[in-house]
Protein backbone atom coordinates (compact mmCIF):
# COMPACT_ATOMS: atom_id res chain seq x y z
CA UNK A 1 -9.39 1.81 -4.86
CA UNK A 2 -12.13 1.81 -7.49
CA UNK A 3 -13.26 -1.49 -8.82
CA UNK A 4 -11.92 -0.38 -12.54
CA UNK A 5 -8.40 0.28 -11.20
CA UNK A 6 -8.82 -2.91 -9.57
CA UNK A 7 -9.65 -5.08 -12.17
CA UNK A 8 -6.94 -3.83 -13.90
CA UNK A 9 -4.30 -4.94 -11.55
CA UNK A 10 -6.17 -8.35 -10.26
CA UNK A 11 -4.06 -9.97 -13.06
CA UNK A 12 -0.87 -8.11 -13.10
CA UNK A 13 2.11 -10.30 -12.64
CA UNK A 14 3.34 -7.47 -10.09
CA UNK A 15 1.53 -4.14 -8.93
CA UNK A 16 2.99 -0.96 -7.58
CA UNK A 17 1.01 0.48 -5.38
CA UNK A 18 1.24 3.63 -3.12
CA UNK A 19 0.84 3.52 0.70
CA UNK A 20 1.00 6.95 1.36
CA UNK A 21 0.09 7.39 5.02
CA UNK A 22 -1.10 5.78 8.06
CA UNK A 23 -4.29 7.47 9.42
CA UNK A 24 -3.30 8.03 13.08
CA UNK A 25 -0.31 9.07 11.96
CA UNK A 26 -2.18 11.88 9.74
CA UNK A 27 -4.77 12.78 12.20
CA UNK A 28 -2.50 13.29 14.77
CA UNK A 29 0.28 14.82 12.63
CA UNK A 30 0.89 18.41 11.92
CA UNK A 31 -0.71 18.95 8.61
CA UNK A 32 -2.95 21.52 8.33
CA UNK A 33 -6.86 19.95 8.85
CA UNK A 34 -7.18 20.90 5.06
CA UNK A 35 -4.04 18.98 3.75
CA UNK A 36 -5.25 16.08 5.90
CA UNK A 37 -8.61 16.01 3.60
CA UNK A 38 -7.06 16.16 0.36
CA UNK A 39 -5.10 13.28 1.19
CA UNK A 40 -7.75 11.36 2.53
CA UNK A 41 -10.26 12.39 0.15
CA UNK A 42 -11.26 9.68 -2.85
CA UNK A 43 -8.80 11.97 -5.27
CA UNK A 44 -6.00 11.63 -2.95
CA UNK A 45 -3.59 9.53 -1.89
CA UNK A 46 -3.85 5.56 -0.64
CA UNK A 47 -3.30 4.68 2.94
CA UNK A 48 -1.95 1.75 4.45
CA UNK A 49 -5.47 0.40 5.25
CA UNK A 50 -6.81 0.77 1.67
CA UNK A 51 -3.02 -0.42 0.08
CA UNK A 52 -3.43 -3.49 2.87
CA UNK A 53 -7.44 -4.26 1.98
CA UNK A 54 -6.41 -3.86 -1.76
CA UNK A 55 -3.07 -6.43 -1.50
CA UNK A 56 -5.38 -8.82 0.36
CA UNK A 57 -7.91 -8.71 -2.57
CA UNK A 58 -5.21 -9.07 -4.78
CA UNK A 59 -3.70 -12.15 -3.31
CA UNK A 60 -7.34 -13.89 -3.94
CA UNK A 61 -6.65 -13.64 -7.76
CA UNK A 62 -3.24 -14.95 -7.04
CA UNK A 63 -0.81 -11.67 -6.87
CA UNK A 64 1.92 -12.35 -4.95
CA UNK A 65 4.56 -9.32 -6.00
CA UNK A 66 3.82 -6.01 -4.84
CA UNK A 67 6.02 -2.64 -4.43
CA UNK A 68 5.12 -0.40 -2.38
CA UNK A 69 5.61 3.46 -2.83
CA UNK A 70 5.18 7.19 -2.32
CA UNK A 71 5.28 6.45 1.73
CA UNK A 72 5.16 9.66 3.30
CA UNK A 73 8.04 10.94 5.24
CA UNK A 74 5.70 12.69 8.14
CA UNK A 75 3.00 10.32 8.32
CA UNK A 76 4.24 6.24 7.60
CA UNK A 77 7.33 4.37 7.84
CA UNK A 78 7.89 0.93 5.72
CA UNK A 79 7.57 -1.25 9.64
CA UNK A 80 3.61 0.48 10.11
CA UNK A 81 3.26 -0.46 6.37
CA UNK A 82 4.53 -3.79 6.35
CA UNK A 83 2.24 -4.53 9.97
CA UNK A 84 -0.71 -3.14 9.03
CA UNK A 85 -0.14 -5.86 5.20
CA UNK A 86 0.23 -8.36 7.46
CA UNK A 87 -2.52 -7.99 9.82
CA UNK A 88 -4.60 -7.48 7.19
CA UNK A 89 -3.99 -10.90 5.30
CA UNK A 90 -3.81 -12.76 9.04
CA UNK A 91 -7.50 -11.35 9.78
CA UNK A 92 -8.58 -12.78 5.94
CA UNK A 93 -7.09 -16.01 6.58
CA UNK A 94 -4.29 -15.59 3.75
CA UNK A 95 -0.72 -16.88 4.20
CA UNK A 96 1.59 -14.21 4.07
CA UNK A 97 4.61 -15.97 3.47
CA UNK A 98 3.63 -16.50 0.15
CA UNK A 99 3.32 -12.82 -0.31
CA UNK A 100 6.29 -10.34 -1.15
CA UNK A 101 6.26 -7.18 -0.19
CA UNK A 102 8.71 -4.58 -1.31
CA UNK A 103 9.13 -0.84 -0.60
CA UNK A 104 10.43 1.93 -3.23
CA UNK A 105 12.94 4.20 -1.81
CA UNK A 106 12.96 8.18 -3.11
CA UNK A 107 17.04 7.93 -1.35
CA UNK A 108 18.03 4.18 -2.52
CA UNK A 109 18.09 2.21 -4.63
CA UNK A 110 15.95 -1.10 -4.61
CA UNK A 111 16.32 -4.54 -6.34
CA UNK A 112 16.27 -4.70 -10.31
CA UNK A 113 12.60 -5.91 -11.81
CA UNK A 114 12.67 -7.26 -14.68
CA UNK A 115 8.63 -6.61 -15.86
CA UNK A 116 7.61 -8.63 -19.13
């Protein structure tokens, strides 16, 4: 997350953000070692760590809507997600009942936004 796509969204009334994979899950998955460094690499995609660090950031600024996408099929589920969120906002002391998390489906649909 680069501080420029970050201050950008630190005062969004509600951010999408992807949460592509969870890194044991992609180290120890079946990717080939060269797929597993494109998606890791800083032109990649977002994993749950940096979507968790970033949504804990984002909560200091007062965020408190957040959808989360593009989850991999082979290397996340929503539950690691949603744990890895909340751990992250229990180790920096913010309340995470205050915070709503959502994930996008690719096979359902999800609750209507309405975005002003």
């Amino acid at each position: 997350m680069s501080n420029e796509v970050f201050d950008n969204l630190k005062f969004s009334d509600f951010v999408v953000l992807e949460s592509n994979y969870d890194t044991a899950m992609l180290d120890f998955g079946k990717y080939p070692f060269n797929l597993k460094r494109r998606i890791k690499s800083a032109t990649g995609h977002l994993s749950n760590d940096t979507s968790a660090t970033t949504i804990s950031r984002l909560a200091n600024f007062g965020q408190a809507n957040f959808l989360l996408a593009h989850l991999s099929e082979n290397n996340n589920n929503e539950d690691i997600a949603f744990n890895t969120i909340a751990t992250t906002l229990n180790a920096n002391n913010i309340d995470a009942t205050n915070i709503n998390i959502n994930f996008a489906s690719k096979e359902l649909s999800s609750e209507e936004y309405n975005i002003c």
